[in-house]
PDB file of N, CA and C in Angstrom:
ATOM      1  N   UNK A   1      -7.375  13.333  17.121  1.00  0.00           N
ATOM      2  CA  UNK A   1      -8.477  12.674  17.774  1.00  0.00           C
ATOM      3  C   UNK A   1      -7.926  11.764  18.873  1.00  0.00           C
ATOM      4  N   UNK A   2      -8.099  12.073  20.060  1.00  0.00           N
ATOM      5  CA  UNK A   2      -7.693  11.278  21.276  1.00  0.00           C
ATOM      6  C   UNK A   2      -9.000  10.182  21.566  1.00  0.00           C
ATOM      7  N   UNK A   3      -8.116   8.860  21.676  1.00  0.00           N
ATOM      8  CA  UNK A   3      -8.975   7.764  21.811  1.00  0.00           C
ATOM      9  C   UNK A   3      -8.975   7.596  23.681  1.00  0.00           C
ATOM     10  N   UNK A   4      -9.808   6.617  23.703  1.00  0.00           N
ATOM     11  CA  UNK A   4      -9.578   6.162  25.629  1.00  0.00           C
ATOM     12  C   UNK A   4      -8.333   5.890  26.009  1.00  0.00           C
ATOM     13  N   UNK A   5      -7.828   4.983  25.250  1.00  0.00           N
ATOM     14  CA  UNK A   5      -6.319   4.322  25.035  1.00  0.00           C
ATOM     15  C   UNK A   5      -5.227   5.293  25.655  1.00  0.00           C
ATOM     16  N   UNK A   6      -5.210   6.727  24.358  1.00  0.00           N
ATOM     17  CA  UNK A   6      -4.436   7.296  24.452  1.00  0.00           C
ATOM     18  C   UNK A   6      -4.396   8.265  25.546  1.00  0.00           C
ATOM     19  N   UNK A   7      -6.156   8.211  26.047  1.00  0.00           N
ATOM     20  CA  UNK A   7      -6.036   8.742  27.969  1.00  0.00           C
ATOM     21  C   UNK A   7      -5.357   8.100  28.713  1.00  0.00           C
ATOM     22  N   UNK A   8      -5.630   6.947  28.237  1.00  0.00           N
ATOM     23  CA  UNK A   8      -5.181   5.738  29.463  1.00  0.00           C
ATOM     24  C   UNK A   8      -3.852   5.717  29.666  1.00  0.00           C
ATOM     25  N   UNK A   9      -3.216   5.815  28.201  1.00  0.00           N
ATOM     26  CA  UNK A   9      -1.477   5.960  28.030  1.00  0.00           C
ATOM     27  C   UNK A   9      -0.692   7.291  28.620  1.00  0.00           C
ATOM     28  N   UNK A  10      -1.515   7.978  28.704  1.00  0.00           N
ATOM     29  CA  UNK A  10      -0.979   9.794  28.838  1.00  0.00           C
ATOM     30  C   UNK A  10      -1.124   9.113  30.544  1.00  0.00           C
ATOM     31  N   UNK A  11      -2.322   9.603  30.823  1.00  0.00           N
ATOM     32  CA  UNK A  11      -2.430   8.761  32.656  1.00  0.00           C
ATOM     33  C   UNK A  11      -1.256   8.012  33.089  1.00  0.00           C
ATOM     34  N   UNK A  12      -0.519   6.583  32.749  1.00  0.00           N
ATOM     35  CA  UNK A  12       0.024   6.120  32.610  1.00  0.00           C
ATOM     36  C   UNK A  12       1.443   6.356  33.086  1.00  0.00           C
ATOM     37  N   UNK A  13       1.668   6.866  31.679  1.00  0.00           N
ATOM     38  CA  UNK A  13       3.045   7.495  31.550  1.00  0.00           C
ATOM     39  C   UNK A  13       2.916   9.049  32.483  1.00  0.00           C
ATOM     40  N   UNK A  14       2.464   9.264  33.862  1.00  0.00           N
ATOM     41  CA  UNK A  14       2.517  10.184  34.347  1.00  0.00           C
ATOM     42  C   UNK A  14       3.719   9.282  35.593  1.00  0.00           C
ATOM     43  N   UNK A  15       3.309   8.282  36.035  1.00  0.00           N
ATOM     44  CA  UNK A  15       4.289   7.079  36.749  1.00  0.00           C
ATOM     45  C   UNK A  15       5.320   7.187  36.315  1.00  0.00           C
ATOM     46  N   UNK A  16       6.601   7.613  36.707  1.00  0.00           N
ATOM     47  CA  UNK A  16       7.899   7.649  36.386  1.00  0.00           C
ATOM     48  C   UNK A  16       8.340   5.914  35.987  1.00  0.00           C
ATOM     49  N   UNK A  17       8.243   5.117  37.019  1.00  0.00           N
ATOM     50  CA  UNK A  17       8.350   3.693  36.374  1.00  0.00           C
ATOM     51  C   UNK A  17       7.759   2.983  35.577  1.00  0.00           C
ATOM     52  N   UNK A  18       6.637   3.442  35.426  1.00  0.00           N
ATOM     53  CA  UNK A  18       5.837   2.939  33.816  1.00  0.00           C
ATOM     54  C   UNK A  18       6.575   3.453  32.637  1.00  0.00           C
ATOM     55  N   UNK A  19       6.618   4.968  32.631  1.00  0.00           N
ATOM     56  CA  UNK A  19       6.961   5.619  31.666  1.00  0.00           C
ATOM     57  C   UNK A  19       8.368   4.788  31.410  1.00  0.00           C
ATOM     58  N   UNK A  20       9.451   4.222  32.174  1.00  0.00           N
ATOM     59  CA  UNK A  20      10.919   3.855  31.527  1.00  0.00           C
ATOM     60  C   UNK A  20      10.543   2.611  31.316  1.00  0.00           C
ATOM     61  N   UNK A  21       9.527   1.784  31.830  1.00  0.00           N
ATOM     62  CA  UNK A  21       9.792   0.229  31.110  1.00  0.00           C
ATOM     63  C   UNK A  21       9.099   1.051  29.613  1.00  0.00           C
ATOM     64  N   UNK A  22       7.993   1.888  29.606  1.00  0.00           N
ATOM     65  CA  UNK A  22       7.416   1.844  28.126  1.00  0.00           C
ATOM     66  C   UNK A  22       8.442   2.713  27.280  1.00  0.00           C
ATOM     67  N   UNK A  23       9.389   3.226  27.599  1.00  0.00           N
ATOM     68  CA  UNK A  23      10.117   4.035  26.860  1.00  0.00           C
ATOM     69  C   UNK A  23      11.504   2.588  26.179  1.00  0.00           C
ATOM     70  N   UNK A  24      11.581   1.976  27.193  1.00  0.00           N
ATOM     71  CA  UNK A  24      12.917   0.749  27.047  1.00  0.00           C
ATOM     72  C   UNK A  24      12.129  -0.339  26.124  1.00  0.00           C
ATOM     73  N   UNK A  25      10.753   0.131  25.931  1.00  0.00           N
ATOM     74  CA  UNK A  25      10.377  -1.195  24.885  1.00  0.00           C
ATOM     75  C   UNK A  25      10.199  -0.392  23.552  1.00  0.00           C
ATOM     76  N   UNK A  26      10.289   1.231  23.286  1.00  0.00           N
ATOM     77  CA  UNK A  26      10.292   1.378  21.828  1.00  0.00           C
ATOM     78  C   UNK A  26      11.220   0.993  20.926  1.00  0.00           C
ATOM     79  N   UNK A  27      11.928   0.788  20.780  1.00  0.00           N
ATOM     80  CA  UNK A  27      12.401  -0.283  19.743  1.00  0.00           C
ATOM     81  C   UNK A  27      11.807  -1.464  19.395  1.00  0.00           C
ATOM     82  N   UNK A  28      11.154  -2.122  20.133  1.00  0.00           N
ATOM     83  CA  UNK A  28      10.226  -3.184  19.562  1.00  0.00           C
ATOM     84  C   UNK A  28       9.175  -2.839  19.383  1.00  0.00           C
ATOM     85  N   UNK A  29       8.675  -1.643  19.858  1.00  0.00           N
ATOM     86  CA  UNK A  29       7.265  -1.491  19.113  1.00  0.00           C
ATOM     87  C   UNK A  29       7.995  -0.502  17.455  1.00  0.00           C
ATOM     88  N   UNK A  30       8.569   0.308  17.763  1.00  0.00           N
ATOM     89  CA  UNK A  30       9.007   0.580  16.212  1.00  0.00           C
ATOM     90  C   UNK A  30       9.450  -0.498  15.195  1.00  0.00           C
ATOM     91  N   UNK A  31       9.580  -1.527  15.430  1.00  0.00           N
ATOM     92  CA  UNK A  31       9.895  -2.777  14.728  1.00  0.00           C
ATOM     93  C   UNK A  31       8.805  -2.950  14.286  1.00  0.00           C
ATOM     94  N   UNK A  32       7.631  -3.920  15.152  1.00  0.00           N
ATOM     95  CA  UNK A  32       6.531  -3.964  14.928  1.00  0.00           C
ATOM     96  C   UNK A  32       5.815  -3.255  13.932  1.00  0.00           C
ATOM     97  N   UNK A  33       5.700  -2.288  14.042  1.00  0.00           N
ATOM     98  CA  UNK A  33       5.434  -1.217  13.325  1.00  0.00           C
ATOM     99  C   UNK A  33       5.802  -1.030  12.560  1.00  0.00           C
ATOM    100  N   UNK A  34       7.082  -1.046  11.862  1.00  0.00           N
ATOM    101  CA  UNK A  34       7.621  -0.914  10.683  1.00  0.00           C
ATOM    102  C   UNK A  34       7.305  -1.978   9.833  1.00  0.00           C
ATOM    103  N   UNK A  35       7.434  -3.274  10.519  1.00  0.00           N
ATOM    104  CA  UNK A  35       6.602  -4.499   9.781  1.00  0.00           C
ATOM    105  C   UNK A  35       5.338  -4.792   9.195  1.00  0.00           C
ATOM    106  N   UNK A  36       4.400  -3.860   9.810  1.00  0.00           N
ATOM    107  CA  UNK A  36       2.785  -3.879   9.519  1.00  0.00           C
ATOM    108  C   UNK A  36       2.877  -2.853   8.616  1.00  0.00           C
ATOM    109  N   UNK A  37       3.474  -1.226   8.897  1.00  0.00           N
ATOM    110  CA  UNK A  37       3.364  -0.558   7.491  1.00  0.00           C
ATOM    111  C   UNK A  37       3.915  -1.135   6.512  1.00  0.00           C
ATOM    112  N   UNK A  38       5.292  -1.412   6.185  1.00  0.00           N
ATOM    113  CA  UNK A  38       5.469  -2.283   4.875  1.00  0.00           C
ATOM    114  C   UNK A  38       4.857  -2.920   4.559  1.00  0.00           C
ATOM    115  N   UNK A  39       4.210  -4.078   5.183  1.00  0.00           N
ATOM    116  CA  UNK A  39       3.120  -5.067   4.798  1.00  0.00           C
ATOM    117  C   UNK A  39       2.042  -4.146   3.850  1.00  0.00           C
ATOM    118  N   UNK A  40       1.340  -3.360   4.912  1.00  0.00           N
ATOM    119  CA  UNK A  40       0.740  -2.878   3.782  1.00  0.00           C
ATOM    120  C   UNK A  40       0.741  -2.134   2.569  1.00  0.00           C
ATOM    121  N   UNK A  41       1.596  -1.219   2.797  1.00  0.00           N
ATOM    122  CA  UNK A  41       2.562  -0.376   1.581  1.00  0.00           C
ATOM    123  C   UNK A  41       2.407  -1.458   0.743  1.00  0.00           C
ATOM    124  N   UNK A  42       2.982  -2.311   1.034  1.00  0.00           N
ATOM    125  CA  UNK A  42       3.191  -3.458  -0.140  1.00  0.00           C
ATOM    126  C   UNK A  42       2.015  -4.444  -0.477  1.00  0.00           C
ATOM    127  N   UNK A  43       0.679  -4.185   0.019  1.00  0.00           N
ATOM    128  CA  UNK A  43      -0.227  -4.214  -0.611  1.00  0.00           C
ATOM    129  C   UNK A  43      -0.653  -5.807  -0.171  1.00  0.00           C
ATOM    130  N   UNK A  44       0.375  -6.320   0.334  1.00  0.00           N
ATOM    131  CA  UNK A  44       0.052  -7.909   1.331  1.00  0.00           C
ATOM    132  C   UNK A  44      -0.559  -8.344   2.149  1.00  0.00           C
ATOM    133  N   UNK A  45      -1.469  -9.573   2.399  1.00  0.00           N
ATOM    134  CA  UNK A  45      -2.224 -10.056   3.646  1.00  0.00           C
ATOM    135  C   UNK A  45      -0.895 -10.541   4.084  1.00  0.00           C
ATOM    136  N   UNK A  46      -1.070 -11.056   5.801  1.00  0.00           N
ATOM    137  CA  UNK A  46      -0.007 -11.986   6.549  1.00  0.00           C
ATOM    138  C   UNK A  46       0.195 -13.300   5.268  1.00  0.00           C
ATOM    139  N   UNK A  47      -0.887 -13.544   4.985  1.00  0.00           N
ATOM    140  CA  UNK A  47      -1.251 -15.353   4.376  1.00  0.00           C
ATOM    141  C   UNK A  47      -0.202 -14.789   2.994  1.00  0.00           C
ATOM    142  N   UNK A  48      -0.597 -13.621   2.260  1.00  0.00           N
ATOM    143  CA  UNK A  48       0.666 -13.837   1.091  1.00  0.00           C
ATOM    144  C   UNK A  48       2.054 -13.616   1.398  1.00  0.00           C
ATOM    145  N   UNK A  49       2.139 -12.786   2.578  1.00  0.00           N
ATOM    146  CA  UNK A  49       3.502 -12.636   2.871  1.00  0.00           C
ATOM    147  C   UNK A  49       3.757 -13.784   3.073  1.00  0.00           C
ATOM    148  N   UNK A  50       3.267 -14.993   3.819  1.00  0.00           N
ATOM    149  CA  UNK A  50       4.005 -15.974   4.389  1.00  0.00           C
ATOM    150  C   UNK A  50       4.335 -16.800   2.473  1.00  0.00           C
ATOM    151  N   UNK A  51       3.570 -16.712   1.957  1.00  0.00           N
ATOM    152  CA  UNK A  51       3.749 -17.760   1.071  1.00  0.00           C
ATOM    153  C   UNK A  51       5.168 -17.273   0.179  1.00  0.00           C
ATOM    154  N   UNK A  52       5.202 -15.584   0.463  1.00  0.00           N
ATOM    155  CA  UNK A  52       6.095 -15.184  -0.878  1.00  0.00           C
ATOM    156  C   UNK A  52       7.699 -15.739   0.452  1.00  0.00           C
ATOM    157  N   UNK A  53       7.502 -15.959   1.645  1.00  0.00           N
ATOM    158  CA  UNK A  53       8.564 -15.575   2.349  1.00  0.00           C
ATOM    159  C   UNK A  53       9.212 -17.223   2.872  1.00  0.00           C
ATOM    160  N   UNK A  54       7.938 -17.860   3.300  1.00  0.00           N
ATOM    161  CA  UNK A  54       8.318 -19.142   3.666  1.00  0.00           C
ATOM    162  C   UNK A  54       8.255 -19.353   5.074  1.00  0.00           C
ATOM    163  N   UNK A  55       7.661 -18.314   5.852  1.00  0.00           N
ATOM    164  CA  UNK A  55       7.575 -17.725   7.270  1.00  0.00           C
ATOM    165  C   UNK A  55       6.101 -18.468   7.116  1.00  0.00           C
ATOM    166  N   UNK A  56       6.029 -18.578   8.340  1.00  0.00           N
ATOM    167  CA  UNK A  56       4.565 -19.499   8.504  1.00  0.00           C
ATOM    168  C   UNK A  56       3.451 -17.857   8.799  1.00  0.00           C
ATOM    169  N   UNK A  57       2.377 -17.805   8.248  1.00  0.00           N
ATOM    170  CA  UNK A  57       1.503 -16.815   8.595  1.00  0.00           C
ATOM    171  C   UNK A  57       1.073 -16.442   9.849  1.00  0.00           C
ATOM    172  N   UNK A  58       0.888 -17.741  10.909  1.00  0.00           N
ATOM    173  CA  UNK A  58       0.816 -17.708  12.318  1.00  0.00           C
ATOM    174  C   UNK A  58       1.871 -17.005  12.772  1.00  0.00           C
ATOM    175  N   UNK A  59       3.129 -17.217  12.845  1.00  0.00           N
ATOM    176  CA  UNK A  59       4.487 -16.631  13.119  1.00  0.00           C
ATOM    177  C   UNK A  59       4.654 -15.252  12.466  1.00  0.00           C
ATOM    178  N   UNK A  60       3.976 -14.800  11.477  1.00  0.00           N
ATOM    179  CA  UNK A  60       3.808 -12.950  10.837  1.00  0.00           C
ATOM    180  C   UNK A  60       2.640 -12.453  11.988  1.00  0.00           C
ATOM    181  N   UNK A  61       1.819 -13.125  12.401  1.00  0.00           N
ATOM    182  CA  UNK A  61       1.247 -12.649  12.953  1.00  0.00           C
ATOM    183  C   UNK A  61       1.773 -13.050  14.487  1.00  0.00           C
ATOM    184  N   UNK A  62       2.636 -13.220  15.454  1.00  0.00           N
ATOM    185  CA  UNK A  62       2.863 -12.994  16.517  1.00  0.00           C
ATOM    186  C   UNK A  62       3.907 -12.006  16.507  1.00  0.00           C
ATOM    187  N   UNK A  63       4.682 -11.940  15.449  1.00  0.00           N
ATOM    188  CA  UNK A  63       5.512 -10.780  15.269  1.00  0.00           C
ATOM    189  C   UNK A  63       4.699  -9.417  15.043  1.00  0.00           C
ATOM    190  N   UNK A  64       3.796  -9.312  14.046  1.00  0.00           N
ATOM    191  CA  UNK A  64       3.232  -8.068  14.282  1.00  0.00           C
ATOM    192  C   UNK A  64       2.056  -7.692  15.462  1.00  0.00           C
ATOM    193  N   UNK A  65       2.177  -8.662  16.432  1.00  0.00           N
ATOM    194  CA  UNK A  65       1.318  -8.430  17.604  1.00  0.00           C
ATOM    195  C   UNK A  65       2.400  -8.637  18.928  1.00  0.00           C
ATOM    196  N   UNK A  66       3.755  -8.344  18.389  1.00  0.00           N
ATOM    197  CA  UNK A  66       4.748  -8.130  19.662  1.00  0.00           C
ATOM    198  C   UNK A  66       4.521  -9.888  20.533  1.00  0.00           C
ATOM    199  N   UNK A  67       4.390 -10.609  20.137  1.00  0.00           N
ATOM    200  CA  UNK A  67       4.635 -12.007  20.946  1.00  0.00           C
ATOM    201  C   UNK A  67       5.848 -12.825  20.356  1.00  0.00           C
ATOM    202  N   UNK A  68       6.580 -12.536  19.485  1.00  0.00           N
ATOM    203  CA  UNK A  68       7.997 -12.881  18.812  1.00  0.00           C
ATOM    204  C   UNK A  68       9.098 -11.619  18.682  1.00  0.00           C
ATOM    205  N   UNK A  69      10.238 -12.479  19.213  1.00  0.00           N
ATOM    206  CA  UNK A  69      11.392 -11.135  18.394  1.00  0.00           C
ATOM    207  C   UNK A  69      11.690 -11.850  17.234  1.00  0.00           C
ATOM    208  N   UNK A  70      12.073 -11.163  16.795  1.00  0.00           N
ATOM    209  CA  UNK A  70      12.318 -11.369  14.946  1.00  0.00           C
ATOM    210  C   UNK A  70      13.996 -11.164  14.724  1.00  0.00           C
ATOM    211  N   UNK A  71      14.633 -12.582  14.581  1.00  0.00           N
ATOM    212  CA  UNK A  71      15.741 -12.424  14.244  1.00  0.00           C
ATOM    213  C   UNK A  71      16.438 -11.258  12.884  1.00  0.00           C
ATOM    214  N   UNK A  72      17.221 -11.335  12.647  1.00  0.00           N
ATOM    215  CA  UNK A  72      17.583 -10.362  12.152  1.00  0.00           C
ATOM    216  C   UNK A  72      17.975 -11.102  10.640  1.00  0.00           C
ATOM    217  N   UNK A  73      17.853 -12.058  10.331  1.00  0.00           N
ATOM    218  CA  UNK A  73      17.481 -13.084   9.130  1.00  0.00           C
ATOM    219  C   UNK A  73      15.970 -13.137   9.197  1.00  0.00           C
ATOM    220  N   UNK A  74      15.282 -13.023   9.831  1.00  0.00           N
ATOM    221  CA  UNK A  74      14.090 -13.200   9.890  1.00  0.00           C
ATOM    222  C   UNK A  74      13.582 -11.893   9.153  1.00  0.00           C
ATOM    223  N   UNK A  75      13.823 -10.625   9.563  1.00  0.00           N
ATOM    224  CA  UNK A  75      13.560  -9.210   9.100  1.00  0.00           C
ATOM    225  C   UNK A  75      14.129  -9.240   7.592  1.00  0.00           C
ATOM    226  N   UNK A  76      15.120  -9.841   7.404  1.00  0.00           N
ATOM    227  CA  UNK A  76      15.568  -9.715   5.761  1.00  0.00           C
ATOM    228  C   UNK A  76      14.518 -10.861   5.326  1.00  0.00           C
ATOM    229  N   UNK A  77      14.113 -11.921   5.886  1.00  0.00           N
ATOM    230  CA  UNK A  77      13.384 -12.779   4.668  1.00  0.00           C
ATOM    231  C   UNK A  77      12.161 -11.661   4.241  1.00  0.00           C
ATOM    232  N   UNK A  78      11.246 -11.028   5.658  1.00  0.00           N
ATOM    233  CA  UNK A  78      10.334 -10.250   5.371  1.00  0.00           C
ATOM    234  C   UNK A  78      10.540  -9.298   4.527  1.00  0.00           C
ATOM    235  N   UNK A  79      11.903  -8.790   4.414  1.00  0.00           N
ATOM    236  CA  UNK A  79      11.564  -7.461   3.603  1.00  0.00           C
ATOM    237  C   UNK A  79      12.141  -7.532   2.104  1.00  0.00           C
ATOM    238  N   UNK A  80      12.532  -9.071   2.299  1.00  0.00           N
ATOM    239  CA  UNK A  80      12.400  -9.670   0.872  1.00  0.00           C
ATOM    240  C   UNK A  80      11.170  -9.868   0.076  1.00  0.00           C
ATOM    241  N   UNK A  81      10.380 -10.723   1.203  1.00  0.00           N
ATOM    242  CA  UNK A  81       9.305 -10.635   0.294  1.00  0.00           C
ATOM    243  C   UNK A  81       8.815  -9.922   0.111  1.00  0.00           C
ATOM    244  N   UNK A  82       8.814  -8.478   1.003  1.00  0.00           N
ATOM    245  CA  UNK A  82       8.097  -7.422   0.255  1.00  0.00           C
ATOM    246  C   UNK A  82       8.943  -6.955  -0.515  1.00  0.00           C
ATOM    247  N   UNK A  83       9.424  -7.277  -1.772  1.00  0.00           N
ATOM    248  CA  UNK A  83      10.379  -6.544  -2.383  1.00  0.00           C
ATOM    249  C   UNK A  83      10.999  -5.403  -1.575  1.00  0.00           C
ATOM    250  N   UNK A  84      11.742  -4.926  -0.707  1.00  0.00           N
ATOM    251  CA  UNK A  84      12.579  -4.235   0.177  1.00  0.00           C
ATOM    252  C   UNK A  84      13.734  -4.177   0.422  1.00  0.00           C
ATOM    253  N   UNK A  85      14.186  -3.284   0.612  1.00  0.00           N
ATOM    254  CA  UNK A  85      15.133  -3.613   1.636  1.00  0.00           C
ATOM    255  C   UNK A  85      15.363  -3.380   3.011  1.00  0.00           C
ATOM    256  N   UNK A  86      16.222  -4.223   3.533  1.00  0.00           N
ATOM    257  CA  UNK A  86      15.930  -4.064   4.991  1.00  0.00           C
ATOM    258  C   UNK A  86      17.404  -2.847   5.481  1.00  0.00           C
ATOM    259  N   UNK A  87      16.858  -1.587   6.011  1.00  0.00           N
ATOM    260  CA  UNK A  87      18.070  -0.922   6.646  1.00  0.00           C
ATOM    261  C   UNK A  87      17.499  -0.333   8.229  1.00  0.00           C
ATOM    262  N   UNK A  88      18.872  -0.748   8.556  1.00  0.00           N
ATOM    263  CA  UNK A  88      19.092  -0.619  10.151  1.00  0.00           C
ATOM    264  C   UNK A  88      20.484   0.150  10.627  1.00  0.00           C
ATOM    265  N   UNK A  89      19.518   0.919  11.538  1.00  0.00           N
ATOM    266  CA  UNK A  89      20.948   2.203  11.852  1.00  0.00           C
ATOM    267  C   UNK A  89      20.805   2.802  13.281  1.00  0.00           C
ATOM    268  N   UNK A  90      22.205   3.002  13.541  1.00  0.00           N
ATOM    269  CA  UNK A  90      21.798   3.389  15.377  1.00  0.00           C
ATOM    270  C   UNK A  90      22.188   4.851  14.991  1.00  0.00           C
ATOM    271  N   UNK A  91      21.504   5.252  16.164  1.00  0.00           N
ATOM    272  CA  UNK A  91      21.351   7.103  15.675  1.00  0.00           C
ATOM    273  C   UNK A  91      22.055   7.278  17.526  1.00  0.00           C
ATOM    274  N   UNK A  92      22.539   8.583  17.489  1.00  0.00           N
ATOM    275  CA  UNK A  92      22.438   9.245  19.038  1.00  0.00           C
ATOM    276  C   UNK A  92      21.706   9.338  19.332  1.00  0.00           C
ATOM    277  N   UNK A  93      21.285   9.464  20.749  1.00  0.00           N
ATOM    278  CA  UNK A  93      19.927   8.989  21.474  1.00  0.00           C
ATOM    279  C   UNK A  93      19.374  10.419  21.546  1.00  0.00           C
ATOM    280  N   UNK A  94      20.104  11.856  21.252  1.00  0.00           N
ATOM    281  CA  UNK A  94      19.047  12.826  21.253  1.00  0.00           C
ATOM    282  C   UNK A  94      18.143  12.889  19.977  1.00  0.00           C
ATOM    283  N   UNK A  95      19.057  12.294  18.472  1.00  0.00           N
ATOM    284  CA  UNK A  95      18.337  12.546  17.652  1.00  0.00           C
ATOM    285  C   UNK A  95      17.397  10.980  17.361  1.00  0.00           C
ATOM    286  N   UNK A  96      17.754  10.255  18.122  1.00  0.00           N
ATOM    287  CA  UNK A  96      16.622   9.061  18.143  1.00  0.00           C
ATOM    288  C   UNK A  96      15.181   9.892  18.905  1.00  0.00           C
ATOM    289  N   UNK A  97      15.164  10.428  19.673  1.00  0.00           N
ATOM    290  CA  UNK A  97      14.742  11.020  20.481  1.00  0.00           C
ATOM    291  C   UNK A  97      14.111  12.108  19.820  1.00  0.00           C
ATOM    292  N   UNK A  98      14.550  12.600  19.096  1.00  0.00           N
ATOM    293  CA  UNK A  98      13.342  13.785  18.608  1.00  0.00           C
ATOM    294  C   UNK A  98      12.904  13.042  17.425  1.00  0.00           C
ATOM    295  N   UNK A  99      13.227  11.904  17.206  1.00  0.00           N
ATOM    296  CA  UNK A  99      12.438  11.062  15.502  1.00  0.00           C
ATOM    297  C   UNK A  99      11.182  10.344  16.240  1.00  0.00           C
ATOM    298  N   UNK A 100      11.495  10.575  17.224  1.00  0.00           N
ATOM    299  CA  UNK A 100      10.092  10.012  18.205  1.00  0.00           C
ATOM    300  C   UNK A 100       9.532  10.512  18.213  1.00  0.00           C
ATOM    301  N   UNK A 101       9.870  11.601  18.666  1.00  0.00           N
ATOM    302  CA  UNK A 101       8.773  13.024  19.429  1.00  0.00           C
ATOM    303  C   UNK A 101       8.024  13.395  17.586  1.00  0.00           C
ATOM    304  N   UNK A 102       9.111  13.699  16.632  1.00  0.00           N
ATOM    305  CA  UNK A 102       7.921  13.839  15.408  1.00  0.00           C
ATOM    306  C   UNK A 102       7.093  13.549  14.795  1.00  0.00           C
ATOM    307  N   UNK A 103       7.314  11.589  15.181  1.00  0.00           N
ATOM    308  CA  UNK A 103       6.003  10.807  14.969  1.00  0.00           C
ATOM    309  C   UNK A 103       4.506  10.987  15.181  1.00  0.00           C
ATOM    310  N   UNK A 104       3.273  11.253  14.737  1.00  0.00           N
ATOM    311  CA  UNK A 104       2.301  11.383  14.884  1.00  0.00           C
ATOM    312  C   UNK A 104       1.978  10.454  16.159  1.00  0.00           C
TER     313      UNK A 104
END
């Protein structure tokens, strides 16, 4: 199901210079993203994560709306409190590259 958005994004990314700043920011939107699915996987509002984590709830929520980077102590407190663990791995950029392309 194609939304307006995802016209707007396809349109978009037809601009060769749009398309590389939005390609040079996936890693922070896959962050993002990885933060909000765990959250919910794990069955949490922002307000309990903050309490199980010690992270202020305002601050869960500028991170999962891309207005914070999230130190890398910061990502382990979160995926503490979601009972988790936190793993991070650099891949070659062709097979980073097709883990993209398989994403829905």
């Amino acid at each position: 199901m194609s939304t307006k958005f995802d016209e707007f994004l396809h349109e978009q990314l037809l601009d060769p210079e749009f398309k590389k700043e939005y390609e040079a920011l996936q890693p922070e939107r896959a962050i993002i993203q990885a933060i909000i699915d765990a959250r919910q996987r794990s069955g949490l509002t922002q307000k309990e994560l903050a309490e199980r984590t010690g992270i202020a709830q305002g601050d869960i929520s500028k991170l999962e709306r891309g207005n914070a980077n999230p130190s890398l102590r910061t990502l382990q407190r979160l995926a503490a409190g979601m009972g988790m663990a936190l793993h991070v791995e650099f891949l070659p950029i062709t097979e980073a590259a097709l883990r993209v392309a398989e994403k829905p």
